[in-house]
C-alpha atoms as a PDB file:
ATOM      1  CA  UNK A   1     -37.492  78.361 -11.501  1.00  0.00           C
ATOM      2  CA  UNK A   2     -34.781  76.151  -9.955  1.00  0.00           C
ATOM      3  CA  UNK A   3     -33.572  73.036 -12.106  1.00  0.00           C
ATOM      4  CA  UNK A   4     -30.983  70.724 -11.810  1.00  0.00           C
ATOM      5  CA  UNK A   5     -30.203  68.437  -9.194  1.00  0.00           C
ATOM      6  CA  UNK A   6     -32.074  66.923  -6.827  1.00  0.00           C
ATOM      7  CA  UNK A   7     -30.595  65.632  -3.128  1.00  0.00           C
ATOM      8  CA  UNK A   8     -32.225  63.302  -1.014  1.00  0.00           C
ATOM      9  CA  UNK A   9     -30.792  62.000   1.946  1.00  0.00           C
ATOM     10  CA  UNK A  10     -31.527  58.275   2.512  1.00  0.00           C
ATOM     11  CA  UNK A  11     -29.926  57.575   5.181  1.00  0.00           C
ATOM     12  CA  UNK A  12     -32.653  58.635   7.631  1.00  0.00           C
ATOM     13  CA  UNK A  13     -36.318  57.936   8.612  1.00  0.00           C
ATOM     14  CA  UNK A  14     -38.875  59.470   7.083  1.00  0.00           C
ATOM     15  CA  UNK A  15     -39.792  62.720   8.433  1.00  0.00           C
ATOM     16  CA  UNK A  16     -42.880  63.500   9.784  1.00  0.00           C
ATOM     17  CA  UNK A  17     -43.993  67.339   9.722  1.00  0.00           C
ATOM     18  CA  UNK A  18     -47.617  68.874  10.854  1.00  0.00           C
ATOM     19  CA  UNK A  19     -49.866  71.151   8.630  1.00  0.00           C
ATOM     20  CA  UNK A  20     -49.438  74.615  10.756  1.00  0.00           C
ATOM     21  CA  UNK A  21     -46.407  74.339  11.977  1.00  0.00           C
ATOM     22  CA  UNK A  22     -43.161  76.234  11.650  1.00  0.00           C
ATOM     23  CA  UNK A  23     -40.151  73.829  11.081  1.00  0.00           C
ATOM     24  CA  UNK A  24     -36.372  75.541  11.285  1.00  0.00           C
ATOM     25  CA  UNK A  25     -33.691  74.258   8.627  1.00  0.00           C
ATOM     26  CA  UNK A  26     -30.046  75.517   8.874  1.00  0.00           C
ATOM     27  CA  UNK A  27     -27.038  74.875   6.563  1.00  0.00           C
ATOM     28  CA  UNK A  28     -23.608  76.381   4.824  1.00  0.00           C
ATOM     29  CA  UNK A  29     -23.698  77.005   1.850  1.00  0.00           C
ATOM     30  CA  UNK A  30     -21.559  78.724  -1.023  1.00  0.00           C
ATOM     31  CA  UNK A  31     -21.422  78.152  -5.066  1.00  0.00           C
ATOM     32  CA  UNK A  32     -18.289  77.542  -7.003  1.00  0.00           C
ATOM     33  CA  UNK A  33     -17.463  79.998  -9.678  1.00  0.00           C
ATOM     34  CA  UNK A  34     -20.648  81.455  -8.937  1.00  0.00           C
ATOM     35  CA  UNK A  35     -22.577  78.400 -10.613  1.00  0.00           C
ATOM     36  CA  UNK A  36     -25.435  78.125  -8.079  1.00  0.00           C
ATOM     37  CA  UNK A  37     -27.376  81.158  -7.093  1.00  0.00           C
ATOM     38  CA  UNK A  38     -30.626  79.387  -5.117  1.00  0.00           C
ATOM     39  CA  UNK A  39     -31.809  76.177  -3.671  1.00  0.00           C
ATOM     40  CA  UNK A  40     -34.911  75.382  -2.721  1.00  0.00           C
ATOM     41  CA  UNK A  41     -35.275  73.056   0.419  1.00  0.00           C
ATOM     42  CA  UNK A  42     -38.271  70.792   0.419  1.00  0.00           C
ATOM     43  CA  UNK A  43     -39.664  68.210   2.611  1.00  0.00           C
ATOM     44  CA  UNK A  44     -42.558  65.554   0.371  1.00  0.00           C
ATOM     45  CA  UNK A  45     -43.853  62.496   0.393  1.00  0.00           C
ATOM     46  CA  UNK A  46     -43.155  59.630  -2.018  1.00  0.00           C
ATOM     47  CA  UNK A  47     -45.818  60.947  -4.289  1.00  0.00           C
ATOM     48  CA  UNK A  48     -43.881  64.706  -4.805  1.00  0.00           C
ATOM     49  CA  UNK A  49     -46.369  66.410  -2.386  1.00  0.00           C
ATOM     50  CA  UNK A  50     -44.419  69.096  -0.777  1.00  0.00           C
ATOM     51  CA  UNK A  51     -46.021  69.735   2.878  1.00  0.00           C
ATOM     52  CA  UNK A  52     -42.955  72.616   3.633  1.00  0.00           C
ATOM     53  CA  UNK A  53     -40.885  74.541   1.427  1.00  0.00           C
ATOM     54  CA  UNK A  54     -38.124  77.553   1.723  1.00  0.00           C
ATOM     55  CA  UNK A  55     -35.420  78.752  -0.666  1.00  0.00           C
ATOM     56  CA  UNK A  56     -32.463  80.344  -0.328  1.00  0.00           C
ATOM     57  CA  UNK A  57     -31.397  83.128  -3.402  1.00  0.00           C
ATOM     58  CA  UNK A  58     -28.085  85.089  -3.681  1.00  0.00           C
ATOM     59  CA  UNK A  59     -26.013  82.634  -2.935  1.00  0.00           C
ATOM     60  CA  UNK A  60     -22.377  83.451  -3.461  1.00  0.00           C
ATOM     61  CA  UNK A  61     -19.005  82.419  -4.193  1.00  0.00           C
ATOM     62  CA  UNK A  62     -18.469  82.686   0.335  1.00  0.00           C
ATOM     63  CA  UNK A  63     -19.431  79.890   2.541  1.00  0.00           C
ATOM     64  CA  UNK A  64     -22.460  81.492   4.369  1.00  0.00           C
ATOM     65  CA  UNK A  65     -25.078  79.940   6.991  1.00  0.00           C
ATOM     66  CA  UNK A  66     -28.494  79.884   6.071  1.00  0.00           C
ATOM     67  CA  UNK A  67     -31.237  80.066   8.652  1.00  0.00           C
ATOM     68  CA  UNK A  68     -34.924  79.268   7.117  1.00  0.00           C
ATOM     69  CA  UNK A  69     -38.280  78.944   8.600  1.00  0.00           C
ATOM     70  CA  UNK A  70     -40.625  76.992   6.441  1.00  0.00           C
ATOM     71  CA  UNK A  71     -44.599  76.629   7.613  1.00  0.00           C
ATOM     72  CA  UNK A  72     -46.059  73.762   6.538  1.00  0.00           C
ATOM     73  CA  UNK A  73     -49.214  73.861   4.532  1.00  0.00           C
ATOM     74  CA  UNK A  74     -49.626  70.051   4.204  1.00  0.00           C
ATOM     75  CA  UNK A  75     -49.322  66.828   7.131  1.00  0.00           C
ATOM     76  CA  UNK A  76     -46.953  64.799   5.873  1.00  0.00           C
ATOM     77  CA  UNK A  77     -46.107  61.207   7.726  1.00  0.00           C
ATOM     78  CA  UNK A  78     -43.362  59.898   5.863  1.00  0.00           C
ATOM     79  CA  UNK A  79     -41.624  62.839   4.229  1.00  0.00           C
ATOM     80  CA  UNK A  80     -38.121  62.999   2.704  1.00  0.00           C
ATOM     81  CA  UNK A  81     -36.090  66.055   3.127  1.00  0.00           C
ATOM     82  CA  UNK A  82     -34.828  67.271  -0.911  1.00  0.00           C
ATOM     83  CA  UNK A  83     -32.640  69.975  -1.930  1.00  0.00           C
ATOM     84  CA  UNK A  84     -32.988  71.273  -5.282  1.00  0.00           C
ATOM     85  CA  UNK A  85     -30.031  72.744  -6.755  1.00  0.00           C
END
Protein backbone atom coordinates (compact mmCIF):
# COMPACT_ATOMS: atom_id res chain seq x y z
CA UNK A 1 0.00 0.00 0.00
CA UNK A 2 1.20 3.49 -1.01
CA UNK A 3 0.81 6.36 1.71
CA UNK A 4 1.91 9.66 1.95
CA UNK A 5 1.34 12.45 -0.19
CA UNK A 6 -1.14 13.24 -2.34
CA UNK A 7 -0.66 15.72 -5.68
CA UNK A 8 -3.32 17.27 -7.43
CA UNK A 9 -2.86 19.60 -10.05
CA UNK A 10 -5.35 22.52 -9.98
CA UNK A 11 -4.43 24.37 -12.41
CA UNK A 12 -6.39 22.55 -15.13
CA UNK A 13 -9.97 21.52 -16.15
CA UNK A 14 -11.37 18.68 -15.03
CA UNK A 15 -10.63 15.70 -16.97
CA UNK A 16 -12.99 13.75 -18.58
CA UNK A 17 -12.06 9.92 -19.24
CA UNK A 18 -14.51 7.02 -20.80
CA UNK A 19 -15.24 3.58 -19.11
CA UNK A 20 -13.26 1.21 -21.79
CA UNK A 21 -10.82 3.15 -22.80
CA UNK A 22 -7.05 3.08 -22.66
CA UNK A 23 -5.59 6.51 -21.54
CA UNK A 24 -1.47 6.95 -21.86
CA UNK A 25 0.35 8.90 -18.90
CA UNK A 26 4.13 9.66 -19.19
CA UNK A 27 6.53 11.28 -16.67
CA UNK A 28 10.34 11.38 -15.06
CA UNK A 29 10.70 10.29 -12.25
CA UNK A 30 13.54 9.37 -9.62
CA UNK A 31 13.57 9.22 -5.54
CA UNK A 32 16.08 10.94 -3.38
CA UNK A 33 18.13 8.78 -1.14
CA UNK A 34 16.04 6.10 -2.28
CA UNK A 35 12.94 7.47 -0.18
CA UNK A 36 10.20 6.74 -2.76
CA UNK A 37 9.97 3.37 -4.35
CA UNK A 38 6.18 3.62 -6.14
CA UNK A 39 3.50 6.03 -7.05
CA UNK A 40 0.37 5.35 -7.99
CA UNK A 41 -1.24 7.70 -10.69
CA UNK A 42 -4.96 8.16 -10.43
CA UNK A 43 -7.54 10.06 -12.20
CA UNK A 44 -11.26 10.51 -9.67
CA UNK A 45 -13.89 12.48 -9.21
CA UNK A 46 -14.58 14.84 -6.31
CA UNK A 47 -16.15 12.01 -4.43
CA UNK A 48 -12.59 9.67 -4.49
CA UNK A 49 -14.02 7.42 -7.29
CA UNK A 50 -11.08 6.37 -9.25
CA UNK A 51 -12.33 5.68 -13.03
CA UNK A 52 -8.28 4.86 -14.13
CA UNK A 53 -5.43 3.85 -12.20
CA UNK A 54 -1.56 2.69 -12.89
CA UNK A 55 1.49 2.59 -10.63
CA UNK A 56 4.83 2.74 -11.10
CA UNK A 57 7.27 0.36 -8.52
CA UNK A 58 11.13 0.26 -8.43
CA UNK A 59 11.68 3.51 -8.64
CA UNK A 60 15.27 4.51 -8.09
CA UNK A 61 17.73 6.92 -7.04
CA UNK A 62 18.11 7.75 -11.51
CA UNK A 63 15.80 10.05 -13.23
CA UNK A 64 13.87 7.51 -15.45
CA UNK A 65 10.71 8.01 -17.88
CA UNK A 66 7.75 6.21 -17.13
CA UNK A 67 5.34 5.16 -19.83
CA UNK A 68 1.81 3.75 -18.35
CA UNK A 69 -1.33 2.64 -19.91
CA UNK A 70 -4.23 2.77 -17.55
CA UNK A 71 -7.92 1.33 -18.83
CA UNK A 72 -10.55 2.86 -17.33
CA UNK A 73 -13.15 0.88 -15.53
CA UNK A 74 -15.37 3.86 -14.56
CA UNK A 75 -16.83 7.27 -16.86
CA UNK A 76 -15.71 9.95 -15.15
CA UNK A 77 -16.83 13.75 -16.31
CA UNK A 78 -15.00 15.89 -14.12
CA UNK A 79 -11.96 13.96 -12.94
CA UNK A 80 -8.77 15.28 -11.31
CA UNK A 81 -5.52 13.75 -12.16
CA UNK A 82 -3.64 12.62 -8.35
CA UNK A 83 -0.36 11.22 -7.72
CA UNK A 84 0.14 9.35 -4.66
CA UNK A 85 3.50 9.29 -3.34
Amino acid sequence: MISGVNIINYDYNKIAIKKGESYLFSLYVRSVNDSVNNLAINVQDDNGNIGAKAEIKEITNKWGKFLLQAKCTQTISDGELMIKV
